[in-house]
C-alpha atoms as a PDB file:
ATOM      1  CA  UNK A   1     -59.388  38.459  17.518  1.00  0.00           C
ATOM      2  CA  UNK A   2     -58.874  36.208  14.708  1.00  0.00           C
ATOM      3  CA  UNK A   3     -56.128  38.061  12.351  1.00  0.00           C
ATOM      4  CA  UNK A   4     -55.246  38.269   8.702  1.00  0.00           C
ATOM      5  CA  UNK A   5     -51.518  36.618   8.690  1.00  0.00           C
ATOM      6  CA  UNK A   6     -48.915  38.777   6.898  1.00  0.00           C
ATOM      7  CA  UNK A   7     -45.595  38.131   6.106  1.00  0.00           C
ATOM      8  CA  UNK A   8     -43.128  39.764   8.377  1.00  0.00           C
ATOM      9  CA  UNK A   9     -41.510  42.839   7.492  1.00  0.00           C
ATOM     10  CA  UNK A  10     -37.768  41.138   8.123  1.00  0.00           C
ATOM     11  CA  UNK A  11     -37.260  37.409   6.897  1.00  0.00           C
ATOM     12  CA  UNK A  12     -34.346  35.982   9.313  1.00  0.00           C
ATOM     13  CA  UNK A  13     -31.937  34.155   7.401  1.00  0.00           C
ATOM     14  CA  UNK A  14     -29.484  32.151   9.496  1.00  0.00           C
ATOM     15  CA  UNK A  15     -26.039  33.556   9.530  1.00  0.00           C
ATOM     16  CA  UNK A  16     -23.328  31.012   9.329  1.00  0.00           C
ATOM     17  CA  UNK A  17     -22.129  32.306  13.219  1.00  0.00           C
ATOM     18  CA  UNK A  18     -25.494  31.039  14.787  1.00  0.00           C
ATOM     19  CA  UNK A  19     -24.697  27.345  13.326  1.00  0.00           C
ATOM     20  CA  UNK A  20     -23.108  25.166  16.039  1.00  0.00           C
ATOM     21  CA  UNK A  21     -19.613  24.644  14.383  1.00  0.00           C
ATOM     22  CA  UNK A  22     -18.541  20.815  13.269  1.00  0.00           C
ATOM     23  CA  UNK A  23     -15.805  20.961  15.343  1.00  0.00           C
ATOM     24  CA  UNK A  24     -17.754  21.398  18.585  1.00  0.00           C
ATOM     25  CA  UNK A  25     -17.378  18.143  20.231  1.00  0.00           C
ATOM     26  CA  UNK A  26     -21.333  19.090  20.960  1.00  0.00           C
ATOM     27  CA  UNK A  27     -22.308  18.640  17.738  1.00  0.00           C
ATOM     28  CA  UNK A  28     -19.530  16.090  16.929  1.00  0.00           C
ATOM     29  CA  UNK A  29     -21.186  12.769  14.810  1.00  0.00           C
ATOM     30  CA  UNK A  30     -20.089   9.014  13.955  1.00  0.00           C
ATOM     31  CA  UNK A  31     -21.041   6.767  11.264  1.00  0.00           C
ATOM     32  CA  UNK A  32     -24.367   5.558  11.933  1.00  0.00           C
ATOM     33  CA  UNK A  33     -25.776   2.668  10.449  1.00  0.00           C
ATOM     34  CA  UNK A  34     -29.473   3.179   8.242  1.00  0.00           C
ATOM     35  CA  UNK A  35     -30.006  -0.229   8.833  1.00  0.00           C
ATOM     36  CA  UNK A  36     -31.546  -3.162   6.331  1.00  0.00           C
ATOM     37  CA  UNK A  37     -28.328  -2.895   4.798  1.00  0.00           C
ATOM     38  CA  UNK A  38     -28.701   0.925   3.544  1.00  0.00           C
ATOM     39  CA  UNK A  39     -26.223   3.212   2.888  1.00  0.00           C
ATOM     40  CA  UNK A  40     -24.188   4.712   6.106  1.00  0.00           C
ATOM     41  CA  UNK A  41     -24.725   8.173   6.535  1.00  0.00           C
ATOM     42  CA  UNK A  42     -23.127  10.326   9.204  1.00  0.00           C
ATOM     43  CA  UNK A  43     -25.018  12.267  12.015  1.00  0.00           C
ATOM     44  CA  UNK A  44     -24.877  15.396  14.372  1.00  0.00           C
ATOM     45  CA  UNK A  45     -26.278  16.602  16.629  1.00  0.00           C
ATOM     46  CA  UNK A  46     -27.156  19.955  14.823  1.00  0.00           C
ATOM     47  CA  UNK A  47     -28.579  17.745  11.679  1.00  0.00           C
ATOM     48  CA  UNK A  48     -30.344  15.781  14.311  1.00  0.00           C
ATOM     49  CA  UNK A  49     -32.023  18.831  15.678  1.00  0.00           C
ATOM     50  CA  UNK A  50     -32.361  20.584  12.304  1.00  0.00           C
ATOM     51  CA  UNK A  51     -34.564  17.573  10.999  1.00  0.00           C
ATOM     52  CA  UNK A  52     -37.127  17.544  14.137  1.00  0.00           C
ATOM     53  CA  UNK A  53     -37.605  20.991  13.461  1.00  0.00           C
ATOM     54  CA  UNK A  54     -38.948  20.165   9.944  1.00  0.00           C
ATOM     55  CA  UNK A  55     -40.480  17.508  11.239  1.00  0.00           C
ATOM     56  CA  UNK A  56     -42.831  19.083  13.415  1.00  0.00           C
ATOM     57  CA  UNK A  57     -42.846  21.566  10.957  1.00  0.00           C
ATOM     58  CA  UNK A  58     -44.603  19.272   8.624  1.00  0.00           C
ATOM     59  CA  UNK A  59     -45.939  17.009  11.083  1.00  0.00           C
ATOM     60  CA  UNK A  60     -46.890  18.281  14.545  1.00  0.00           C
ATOM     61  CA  UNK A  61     -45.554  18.402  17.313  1.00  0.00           C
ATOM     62  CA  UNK A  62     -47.827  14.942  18.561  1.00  0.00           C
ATOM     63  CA  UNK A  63     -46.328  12.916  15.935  1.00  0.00           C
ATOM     64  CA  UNK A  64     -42.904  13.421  16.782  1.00  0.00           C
ATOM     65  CA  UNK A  65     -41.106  10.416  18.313  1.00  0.00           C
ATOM     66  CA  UNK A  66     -37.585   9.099  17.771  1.00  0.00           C
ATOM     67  CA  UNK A  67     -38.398   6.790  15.898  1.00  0.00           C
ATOM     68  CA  UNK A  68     -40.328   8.559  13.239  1.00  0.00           C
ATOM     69  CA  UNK A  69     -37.390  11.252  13.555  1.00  0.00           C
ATOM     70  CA  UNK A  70     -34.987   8.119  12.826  1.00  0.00           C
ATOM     71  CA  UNK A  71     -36.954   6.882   9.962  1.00  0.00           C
ATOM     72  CA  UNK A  72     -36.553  10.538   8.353  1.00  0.00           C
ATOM     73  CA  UNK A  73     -33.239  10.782   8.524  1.00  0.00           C
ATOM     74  CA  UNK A  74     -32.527   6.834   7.308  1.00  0.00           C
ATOM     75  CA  UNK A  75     -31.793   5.678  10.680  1.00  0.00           C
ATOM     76  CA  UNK A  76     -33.135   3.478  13.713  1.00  0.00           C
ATOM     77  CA  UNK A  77     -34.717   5.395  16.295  1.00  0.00           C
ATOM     78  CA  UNK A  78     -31.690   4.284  18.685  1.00  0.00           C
ATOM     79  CA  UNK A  79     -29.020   5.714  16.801  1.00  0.00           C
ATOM     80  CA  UNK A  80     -30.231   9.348  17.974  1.00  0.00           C
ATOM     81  CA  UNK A  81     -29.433   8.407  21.826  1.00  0.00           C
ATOM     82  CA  UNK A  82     -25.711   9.001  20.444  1.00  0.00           C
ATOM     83  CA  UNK A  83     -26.861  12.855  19.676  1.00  0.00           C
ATOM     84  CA  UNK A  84     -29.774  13.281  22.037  1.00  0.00           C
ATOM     85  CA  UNK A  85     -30.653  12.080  25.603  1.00  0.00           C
ATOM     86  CA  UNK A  86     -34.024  11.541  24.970  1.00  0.00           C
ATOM     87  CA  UNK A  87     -37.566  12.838  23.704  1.00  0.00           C
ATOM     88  CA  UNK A  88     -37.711  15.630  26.463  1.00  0.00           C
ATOM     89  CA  UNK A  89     -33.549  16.978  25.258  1.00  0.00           C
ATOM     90  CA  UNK A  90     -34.991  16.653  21.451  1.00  0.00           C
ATOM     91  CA  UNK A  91     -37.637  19.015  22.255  1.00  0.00           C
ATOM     92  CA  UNK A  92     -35.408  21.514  24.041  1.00  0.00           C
ATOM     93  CA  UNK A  93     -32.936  21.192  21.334  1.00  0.00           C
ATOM     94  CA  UNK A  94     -35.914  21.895  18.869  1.00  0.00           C
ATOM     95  CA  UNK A  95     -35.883  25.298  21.016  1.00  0.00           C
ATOM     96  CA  UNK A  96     -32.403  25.631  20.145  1.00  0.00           C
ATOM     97  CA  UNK A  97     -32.763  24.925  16.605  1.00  0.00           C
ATOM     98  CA  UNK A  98     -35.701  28.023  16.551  1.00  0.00           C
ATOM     99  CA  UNK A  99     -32.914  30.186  18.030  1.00  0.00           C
ATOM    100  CA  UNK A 100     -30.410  29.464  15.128  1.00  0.00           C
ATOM    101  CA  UNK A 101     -32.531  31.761  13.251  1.00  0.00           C
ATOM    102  CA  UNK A 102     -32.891  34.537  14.641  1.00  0.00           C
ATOM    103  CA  UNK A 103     -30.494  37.185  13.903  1.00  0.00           C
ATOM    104  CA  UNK A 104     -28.207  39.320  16.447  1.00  0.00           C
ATOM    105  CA  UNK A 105     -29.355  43.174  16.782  1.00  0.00           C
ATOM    106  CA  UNK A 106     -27.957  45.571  14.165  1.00  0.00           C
ATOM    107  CA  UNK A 107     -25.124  47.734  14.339  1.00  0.00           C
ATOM    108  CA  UNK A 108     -23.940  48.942  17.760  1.00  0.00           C
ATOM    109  CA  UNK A 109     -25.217  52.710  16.954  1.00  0.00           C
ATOM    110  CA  UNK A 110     -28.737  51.501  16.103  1.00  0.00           C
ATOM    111  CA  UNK A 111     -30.928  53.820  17.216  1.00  0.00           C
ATOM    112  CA  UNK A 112     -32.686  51.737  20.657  1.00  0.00           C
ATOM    113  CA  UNK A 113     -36.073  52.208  19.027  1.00  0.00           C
ATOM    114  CA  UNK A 114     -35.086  50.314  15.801  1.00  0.00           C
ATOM    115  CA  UNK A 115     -33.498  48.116  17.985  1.00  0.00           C
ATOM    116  CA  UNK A 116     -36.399  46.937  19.629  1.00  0.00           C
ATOM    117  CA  UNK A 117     -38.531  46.516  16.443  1.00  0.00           C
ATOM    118  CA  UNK A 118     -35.643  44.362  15.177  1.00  0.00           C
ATOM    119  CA  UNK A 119     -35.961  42.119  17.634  1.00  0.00           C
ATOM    120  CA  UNK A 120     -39.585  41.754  17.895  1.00  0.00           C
ATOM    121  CA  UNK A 121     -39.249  41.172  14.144  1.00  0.00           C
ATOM    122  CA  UNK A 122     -37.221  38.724  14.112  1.00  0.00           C
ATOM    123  CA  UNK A 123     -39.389  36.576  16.894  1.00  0.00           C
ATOM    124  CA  UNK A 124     -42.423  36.938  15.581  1.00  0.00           C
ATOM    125  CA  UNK A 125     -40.789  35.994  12.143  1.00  0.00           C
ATOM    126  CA  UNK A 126     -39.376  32.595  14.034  1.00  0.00           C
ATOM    127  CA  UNK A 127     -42.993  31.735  15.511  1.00  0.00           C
ATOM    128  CA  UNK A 128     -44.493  32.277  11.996  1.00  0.00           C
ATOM    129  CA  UNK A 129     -42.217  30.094  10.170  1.00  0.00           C
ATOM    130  CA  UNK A 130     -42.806  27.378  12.857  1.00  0.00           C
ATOM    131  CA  UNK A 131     -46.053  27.655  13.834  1.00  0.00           C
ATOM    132  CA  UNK A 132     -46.290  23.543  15.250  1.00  0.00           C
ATOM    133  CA  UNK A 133     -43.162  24.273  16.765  1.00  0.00           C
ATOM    134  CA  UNK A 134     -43.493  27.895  18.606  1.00  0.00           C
ATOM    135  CA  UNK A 135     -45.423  26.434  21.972  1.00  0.00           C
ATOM    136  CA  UNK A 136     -41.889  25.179  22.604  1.00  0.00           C
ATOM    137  CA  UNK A 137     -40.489  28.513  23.446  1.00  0.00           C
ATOM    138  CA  UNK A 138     -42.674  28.911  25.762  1.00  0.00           C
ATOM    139  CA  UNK A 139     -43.483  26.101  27.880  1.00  0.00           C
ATOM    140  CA  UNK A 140     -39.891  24.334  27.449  1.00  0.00           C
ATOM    141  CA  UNK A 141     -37.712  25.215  30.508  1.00  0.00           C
ATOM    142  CA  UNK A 142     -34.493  25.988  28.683  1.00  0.00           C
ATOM    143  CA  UNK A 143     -32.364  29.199  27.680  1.00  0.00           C
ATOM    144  CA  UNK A 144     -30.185  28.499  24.777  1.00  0.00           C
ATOM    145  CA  UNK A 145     -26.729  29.892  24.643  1.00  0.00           C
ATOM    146  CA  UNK A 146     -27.514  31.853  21.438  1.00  0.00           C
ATOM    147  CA  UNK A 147     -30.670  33.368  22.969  1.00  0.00           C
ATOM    148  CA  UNK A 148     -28.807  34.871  26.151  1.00  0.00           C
ATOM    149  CA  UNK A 149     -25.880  36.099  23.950  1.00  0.00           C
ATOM    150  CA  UNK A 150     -28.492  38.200  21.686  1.00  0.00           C
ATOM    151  CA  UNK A 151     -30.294  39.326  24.965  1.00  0.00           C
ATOM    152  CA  UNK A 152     -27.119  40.229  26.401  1.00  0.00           C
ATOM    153  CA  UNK A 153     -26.156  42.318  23.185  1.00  0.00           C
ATOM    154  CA  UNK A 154     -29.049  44.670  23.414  1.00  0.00           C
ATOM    155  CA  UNK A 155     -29.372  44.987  27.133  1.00  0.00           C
ATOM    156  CA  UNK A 156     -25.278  46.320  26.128  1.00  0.00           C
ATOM    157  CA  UNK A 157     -27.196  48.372  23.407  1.00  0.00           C
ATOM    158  CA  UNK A 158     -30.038  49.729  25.580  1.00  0.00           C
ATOM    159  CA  UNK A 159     -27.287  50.731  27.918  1.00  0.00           C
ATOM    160  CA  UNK A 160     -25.604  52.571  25.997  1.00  0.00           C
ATOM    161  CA  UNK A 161     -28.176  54.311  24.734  1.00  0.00           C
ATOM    162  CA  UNK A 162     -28.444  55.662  28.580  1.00  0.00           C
ATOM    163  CA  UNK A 163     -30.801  53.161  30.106  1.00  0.00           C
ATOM    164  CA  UNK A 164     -29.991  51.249  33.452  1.00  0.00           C
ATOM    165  CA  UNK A 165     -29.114  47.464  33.454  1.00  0.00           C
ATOM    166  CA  UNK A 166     -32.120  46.823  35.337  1.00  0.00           C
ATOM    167  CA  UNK A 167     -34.258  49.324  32.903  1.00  0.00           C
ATOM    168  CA  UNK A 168     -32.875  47.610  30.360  1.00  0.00           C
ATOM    169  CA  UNK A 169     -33.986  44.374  31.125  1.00  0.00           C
ATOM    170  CA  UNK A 170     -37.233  44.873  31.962  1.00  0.00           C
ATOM    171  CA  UNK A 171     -37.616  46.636  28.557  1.00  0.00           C
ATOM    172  CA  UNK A 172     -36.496  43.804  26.971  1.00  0.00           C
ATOM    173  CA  UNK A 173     -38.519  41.094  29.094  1.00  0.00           C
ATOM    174  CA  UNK A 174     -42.192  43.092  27.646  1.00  0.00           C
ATOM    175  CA  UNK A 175     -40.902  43.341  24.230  1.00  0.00           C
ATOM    176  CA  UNK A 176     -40.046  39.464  24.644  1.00  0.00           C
ATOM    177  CA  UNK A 177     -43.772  38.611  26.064  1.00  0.00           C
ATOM    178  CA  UNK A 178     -45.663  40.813  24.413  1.00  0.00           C
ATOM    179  CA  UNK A 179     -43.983  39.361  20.837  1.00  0.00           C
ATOM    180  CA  UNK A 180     -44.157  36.009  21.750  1.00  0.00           C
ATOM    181  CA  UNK A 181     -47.997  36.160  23.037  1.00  0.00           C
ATOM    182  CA  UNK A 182     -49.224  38.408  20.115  1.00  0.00           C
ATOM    183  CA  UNK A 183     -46.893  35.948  17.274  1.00  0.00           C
ATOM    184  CA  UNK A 184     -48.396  32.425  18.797  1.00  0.00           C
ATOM    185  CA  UNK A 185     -51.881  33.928  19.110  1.00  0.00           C
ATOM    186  CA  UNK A 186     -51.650  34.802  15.365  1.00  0.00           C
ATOM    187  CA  UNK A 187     -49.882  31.609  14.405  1.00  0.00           C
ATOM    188  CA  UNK A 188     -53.067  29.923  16.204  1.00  0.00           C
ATOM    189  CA  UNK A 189     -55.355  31.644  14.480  1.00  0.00           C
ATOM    190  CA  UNK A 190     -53.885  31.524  11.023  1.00  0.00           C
ATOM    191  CA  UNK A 191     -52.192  28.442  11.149  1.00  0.00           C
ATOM    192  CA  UNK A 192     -52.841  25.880  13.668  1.00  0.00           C
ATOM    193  CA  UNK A 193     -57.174  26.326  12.859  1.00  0.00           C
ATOM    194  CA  UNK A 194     -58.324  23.401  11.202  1.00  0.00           C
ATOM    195  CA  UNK A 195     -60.465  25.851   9.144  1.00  0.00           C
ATOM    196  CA  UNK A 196     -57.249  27.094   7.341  1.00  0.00           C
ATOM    197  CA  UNK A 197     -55.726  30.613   6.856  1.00  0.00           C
ATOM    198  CA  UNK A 198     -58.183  33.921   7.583  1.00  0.00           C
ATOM    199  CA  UNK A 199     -59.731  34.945   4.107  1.00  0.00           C
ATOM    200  CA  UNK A 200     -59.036  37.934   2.019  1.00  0.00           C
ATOM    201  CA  UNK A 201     -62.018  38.193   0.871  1.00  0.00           C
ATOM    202  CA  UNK A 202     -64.719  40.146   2.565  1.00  0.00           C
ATOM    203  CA  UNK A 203     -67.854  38.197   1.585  1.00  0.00           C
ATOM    204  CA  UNK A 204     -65.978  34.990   2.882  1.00  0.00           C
ATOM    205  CA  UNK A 205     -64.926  37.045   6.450  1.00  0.00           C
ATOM    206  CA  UNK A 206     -68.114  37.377   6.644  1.00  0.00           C
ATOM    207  CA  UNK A 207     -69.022  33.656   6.219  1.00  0.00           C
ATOM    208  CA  UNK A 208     -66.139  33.071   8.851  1.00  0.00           C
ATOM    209  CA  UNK A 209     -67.652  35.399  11.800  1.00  0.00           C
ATOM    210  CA  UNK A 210     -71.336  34.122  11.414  1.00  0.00           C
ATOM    211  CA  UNK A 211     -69.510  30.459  12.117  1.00  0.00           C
ATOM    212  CA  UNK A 212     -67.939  32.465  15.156  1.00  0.00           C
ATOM    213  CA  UNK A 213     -71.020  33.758  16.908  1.00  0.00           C
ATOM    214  CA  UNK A 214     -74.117  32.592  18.128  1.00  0.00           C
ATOM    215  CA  UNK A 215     -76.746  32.827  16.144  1.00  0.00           C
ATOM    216  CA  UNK A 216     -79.278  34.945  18.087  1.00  0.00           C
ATOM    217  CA  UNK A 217     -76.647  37.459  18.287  1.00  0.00           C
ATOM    218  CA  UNK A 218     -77.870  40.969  17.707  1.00  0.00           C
ATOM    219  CA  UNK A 219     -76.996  42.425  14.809  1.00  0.00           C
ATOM    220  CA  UNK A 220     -74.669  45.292  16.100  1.00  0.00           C
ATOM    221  CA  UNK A 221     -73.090  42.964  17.921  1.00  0.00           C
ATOM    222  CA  UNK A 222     -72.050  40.674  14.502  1.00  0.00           C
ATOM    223  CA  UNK A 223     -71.537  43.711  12.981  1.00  0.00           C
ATOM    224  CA  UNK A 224     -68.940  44.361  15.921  1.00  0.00           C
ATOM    225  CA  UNK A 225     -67.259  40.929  15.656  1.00  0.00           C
ATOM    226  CA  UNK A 226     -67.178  41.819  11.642  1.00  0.00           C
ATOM    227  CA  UNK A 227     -64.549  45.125  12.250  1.00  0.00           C
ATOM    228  CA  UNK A 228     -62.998  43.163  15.304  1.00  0.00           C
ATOM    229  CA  UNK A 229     -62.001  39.853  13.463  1.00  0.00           C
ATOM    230  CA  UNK A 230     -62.564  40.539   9.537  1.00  0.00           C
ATOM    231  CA  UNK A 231     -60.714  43.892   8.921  1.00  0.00           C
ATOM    232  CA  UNK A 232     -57.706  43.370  11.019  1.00  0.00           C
ATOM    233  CA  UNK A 233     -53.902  42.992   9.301  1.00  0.00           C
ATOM    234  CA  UNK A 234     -52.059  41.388  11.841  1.00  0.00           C
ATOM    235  CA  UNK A 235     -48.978  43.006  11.025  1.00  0.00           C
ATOM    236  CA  UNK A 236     -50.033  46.331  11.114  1.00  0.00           C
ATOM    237  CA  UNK A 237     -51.781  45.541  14.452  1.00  0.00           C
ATOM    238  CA  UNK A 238     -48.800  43.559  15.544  1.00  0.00           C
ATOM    239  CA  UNK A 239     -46.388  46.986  14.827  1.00  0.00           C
ATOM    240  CA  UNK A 240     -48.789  49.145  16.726  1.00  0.00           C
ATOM    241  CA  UNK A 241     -48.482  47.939  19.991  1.00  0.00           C
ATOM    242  CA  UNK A 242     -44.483  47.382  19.339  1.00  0.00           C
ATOM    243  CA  UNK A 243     -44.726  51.666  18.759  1.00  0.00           C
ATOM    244  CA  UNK A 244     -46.992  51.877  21.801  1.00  0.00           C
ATOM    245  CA  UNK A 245     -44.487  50.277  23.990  1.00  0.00           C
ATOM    246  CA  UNK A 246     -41.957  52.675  22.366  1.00  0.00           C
ATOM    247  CA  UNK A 247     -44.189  55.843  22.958  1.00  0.00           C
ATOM    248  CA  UNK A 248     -44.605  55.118  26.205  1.00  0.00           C
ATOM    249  CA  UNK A 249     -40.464  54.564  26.399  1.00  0.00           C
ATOM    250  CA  UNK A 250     -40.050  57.919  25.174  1.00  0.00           C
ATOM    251  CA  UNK A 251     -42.774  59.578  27.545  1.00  0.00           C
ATOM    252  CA  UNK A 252     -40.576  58.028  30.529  1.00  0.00           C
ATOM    253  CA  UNK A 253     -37.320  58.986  29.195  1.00  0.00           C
ATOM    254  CA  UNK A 254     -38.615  62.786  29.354  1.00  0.00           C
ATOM    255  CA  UNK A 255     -38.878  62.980  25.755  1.00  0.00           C
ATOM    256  CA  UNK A 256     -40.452  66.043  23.902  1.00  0.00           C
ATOM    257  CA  UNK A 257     -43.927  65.782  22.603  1.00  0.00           C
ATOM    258  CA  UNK A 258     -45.082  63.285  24.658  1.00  0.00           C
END
């Protein structure tokens, strides 16, 4: 399926708590030199991370090396050893920085349901916004600090709301896949293409799918690939199977009308 992109429904803005603080011996910087006699310009670790971000952001993820990284931030490559091990800790820091962004669940009486779209929300908002980046979630070995603490406040949340730990956690692992397979999918398709963003536009879908098919393809069947590919919103199509996995919640649970 080859979506339309919309924006998603909640825009994560970073809340001062998720930033590593300046005191953290961490994040803690010295005076590093920009070299050919520029101006000296302090480093951290977070500011190190923070600029790879939107440098694969910008970039891709294949240009990224240290020294490219140090020539953005008006450095020599070697003066990021001081903040990072190497390239394999910048990209699992770049994981990290991703995880800044997204927010905590809401209040502790949140309804379980809303819960649960929150936080699919906010990671399919995080793989949209760094569409280069996003792969790294997925195929870097790492679990951030921040990301355990916001798993472990709604498996506390699902709890309470009468599920099992174990329940809990298994809810919270398919929310987790299913977001993060449905968000790079779409980021793929409306993003990472070389052919550019899915049109609005139905006489230019329609260009787009006869590109897609083969060309002795039957007409029913490019009619098919039409209402398959062309007339999709993503985010309406991402929120149904978020409420699908919710139905099917309440159906267990013993809820009415199911």
């Amino acid at each position: 399926m080859t979506p339309r992109s919309r924006a998603p429904r909640t825009a994560a803005s970073e809340p001062a708590s998720a930033m590593p603080g300046t005191g953290d011996p961490a994040v803690a910087g010295s005076a590093e030199s920009a070299g050919h006699g520029g101006p000296r310009q302090r480093l951290t670790r977070e500011k190190v991370l923070r600029a790879a971000l939107d440098f694969v952001d910008a970039n891709g993820l294949a240009a990224l090396s240290m020294h490219k990284l140090g020539a953005e931030l008006g450095v020599q490559g070697m003066s990021l050893y001081s903040h990072v091990e190497n390239k394999d800790a910048l990209l699992d820091g770049i994981v990290e920085a991703m995880t800044w962004e997204t927010q905590p669940p809401p209040a502790e009486d949140t309804d379980w349901r809303d819960a649960l779209r929150h936080l699919a929300a906010e990671i399919r908002g995080t793989i949209l916004r760094h569409p280069a980046a996003a792969p790294l979630l997925v195929s870097r070995r790492i679990m951030p600090t921040r990301r355990l603490e916001q798993l472990d406040a709604y498996v506390r949340l699902l709890m309470r709301a009468g599920f099992t730990e174990d329940r809990a956690i298994d809810v919270l692992r398919t929310v987790v896949l299913y977001t993060h397979g449905y968000a790079l999918a779409e980021a793929c398709f409306t993003a990472c293409a070389g052919c550019g963003p899915w049109p609005e536009d139905e006489l230019s879908q329609m260009r787009r799918v006869t590109e897609m098919v083969p060309r002795d393809a039957p007409d029913h069947l490019v009619r098919l690939a039409m209402q398959f590919c062309g007339r999709c919103d993503s985010g309406d199509q991402f929120d149904l199977g978020v409420e699908l996995m919710i139905r099917g919640l309440d159906c267990t649970n013993g809820e009415p009308d199911c």
